[in-house]
C-alpha atoms as a PDB file:
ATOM      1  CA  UNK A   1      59.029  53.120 104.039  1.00  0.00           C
ATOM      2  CA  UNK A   2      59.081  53.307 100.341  1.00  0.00           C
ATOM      3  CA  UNK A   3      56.529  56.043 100.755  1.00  0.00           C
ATOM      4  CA  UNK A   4      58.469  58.429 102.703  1.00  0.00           C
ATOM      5  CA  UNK A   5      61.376  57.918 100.469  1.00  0.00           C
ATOM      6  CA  UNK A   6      59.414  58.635  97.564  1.00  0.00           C
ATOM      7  CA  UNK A   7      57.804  61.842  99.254  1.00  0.00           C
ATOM      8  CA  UNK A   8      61.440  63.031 100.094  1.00  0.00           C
ATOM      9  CA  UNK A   9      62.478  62.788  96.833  1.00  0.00           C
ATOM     10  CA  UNK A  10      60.170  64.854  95.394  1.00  0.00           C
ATOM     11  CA  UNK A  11      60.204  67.355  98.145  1.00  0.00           C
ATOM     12  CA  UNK A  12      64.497  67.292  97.090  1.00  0.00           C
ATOM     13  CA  UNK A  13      63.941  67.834  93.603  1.00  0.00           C
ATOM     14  CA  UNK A  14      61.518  70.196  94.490  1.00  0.00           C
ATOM     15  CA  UNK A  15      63.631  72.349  96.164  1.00  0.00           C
ATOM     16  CA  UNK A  16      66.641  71.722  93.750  1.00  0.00           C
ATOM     17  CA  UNK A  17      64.074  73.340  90.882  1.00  0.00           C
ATOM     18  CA  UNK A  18      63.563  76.297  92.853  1.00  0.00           C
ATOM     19  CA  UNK A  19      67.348  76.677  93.863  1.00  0.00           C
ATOM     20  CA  UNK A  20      67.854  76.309  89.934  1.00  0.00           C
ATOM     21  CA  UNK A  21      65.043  78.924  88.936  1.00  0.00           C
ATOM     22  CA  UNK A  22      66.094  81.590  90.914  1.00  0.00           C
ATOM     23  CA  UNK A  23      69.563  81.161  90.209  1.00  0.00           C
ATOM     24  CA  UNK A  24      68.971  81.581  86.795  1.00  0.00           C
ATOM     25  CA  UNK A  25      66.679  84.283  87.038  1.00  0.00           C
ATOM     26  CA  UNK A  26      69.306  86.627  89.766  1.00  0.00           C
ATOM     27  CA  UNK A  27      71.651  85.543  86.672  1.00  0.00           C
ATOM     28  CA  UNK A  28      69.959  86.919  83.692  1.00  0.00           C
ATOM     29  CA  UNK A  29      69.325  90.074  85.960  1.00  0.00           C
ATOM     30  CA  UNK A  30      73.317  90.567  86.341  1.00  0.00           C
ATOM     31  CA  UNK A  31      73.805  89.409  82.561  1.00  0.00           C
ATOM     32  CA  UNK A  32      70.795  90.544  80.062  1.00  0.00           C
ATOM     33  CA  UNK A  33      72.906  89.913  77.240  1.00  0.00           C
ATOM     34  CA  UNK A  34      73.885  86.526  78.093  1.00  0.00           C
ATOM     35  CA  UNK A  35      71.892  84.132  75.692  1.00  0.00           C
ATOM     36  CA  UNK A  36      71.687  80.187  76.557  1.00  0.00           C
ATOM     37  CA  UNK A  37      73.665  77.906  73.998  1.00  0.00           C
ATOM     38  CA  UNK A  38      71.156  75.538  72.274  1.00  0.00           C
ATOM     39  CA  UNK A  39      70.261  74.448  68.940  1.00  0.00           C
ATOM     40  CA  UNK A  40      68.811  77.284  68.053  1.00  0.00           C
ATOM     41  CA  UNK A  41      71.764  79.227  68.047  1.00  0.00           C
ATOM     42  CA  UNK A  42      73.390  79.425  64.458  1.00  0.00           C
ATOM     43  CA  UNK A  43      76.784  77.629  63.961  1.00  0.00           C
ATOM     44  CA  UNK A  44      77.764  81.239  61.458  1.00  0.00           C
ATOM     45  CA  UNK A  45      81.022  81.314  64.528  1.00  0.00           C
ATOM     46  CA  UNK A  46      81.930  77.852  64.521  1.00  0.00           C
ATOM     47  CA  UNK A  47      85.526  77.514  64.451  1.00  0.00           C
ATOM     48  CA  UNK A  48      86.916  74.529  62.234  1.00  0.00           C
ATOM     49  CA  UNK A  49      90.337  72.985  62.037  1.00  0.00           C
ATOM     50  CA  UNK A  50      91.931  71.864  58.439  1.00  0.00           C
ATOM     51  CA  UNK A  51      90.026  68.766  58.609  1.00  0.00           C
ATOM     52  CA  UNK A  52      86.900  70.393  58.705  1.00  0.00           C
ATOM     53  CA  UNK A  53      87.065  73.693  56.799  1.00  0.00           C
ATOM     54  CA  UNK A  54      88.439  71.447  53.424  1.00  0.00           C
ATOM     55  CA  UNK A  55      85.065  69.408  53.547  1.00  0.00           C
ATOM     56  CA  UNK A  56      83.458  72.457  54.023  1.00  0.00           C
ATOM     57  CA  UNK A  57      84.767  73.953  51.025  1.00  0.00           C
ATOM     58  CA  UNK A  58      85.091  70.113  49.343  1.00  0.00           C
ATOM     59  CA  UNK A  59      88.612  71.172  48.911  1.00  0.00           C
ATOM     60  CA  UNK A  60      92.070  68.951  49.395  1.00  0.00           C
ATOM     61  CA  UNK A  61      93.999  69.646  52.642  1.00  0.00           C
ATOM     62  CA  UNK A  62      96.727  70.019  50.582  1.00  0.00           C
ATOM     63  CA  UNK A  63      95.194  73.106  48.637  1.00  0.00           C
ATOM     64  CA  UNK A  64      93.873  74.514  51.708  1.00  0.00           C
ATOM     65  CA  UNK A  65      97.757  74.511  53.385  1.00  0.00           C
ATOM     66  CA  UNK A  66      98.501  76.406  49.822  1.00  0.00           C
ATOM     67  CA  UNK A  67      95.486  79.110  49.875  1.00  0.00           C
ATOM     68  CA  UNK A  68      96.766  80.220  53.692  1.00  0.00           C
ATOM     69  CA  UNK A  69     100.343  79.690  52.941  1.00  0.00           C
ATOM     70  CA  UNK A  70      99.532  82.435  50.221  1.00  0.00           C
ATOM     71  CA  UNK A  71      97.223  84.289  52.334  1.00  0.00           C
ATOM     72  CA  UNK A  72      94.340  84.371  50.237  1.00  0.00           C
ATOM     73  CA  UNK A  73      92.127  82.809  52.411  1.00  0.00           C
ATOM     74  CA  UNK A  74      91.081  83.878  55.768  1.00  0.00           C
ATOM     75  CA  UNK A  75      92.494  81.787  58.817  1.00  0.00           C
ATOM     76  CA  UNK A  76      93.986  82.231  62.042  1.00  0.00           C
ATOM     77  CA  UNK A  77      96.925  80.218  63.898  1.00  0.00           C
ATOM     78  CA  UNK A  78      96.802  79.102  67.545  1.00  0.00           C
ATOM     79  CA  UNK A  79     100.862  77.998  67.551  1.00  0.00           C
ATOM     80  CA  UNK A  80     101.031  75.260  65.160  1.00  0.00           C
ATOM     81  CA  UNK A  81      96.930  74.653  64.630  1.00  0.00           C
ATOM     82  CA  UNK A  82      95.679  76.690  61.414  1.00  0.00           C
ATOM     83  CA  UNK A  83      91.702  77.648  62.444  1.00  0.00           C
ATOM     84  CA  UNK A  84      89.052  78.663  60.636  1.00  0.00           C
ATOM     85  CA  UNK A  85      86.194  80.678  61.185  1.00  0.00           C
ATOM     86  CA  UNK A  86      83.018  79.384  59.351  1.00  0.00           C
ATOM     87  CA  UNK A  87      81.088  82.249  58.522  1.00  0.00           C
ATOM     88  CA  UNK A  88      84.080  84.163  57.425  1.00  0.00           C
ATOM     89  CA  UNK A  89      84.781  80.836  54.772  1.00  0.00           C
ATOM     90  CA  UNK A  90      81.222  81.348  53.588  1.00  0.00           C
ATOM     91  CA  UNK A  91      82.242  85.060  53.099  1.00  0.00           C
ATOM     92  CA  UNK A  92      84.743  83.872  50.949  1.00  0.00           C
ATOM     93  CA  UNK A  93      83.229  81.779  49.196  1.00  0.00           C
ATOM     94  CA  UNK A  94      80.827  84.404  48.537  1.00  0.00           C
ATOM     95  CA  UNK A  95      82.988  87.192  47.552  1.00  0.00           C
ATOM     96  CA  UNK A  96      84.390  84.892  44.533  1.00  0.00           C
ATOM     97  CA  UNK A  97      80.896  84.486  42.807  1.00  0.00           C
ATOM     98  CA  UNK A  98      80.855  85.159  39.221  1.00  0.00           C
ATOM     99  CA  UNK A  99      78.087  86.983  37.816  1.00  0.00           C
ATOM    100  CA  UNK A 100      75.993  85.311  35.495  1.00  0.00           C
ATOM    101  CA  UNK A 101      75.756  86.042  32.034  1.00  0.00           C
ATOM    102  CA  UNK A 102      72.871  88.514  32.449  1.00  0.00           C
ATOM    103  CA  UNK A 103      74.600  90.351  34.801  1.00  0.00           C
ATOM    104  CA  UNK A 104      77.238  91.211  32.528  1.00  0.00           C
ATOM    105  CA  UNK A 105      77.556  93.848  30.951  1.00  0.00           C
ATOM    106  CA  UNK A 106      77.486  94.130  27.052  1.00  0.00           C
ATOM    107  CA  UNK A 107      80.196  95.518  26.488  1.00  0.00           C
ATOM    108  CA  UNK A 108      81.498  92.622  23.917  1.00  0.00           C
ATOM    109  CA  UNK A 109      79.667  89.461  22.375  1.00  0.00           C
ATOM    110  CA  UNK A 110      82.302  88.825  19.540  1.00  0.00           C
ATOM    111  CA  UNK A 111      82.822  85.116  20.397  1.00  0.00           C
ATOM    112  CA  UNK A 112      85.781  84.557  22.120  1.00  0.00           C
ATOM    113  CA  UNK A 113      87.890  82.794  19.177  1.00  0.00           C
ATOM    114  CA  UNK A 114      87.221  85.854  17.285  1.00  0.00           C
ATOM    115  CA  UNK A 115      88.599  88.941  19.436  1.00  0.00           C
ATOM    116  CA  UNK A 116      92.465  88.191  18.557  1.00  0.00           C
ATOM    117  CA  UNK A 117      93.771  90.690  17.394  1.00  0.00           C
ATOM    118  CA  UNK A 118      97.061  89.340  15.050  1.00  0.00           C
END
């Protein structure tokens, strides 16, 4: 008995794979574009809440509230939530790099003490 049940199982899961396959495959054929979700997929759209965009940016909640209360970070609000979209945080992150000293231009090396004018 346990052989037949065994046998029918596998002739079940059998046809389960194949209903699967083709599925997919009549899928893909509608929807080219469509990509499958895994962890291959970068996280560059993730959407964070407060919570998670100050650790991103090792910043206090409190200083985060202030930065999008003065709209000088970027952010969108879903009724009450304030949302964040990662890659856009990175962006603005980036966009606030200073240059490095020998990126500068020359345009002054009088030490700073020294270009007072009284």
């Amino acid at each position: 008995m346990d052989e037949n049940f065994t046998h029918l199982q596998s002739f079940i899961q059998g046809i389960i794979k194949e209903a699967v396959e083709t599925a997919l495959s009549q899928n893909n054929q509608i929807n080219p574009k469509v990509k499958p979700e895994g962890p291959e997929q970068s996280d560059s759209g993730e959407i964070l809440n407060v919570d998670q965009a100050a650790e991103f940016l090792h910043l206090a909640k409190q200083t985060l509230y202030t930065l999008t209360c003065k709209r000088r970070i970027p952010f969108y609000k879903n009724g009450k939530k304030i949302l964040f979209k990662k890659n856009e945080l990175q962006e603005w992150m980036d966009s606030g790099r200073k240059s490095q000293q020998d990126e500068t231009p020359s345009q002054d090396r009088r030490p700073i003490r020294n270009r007072r004018q009284r």
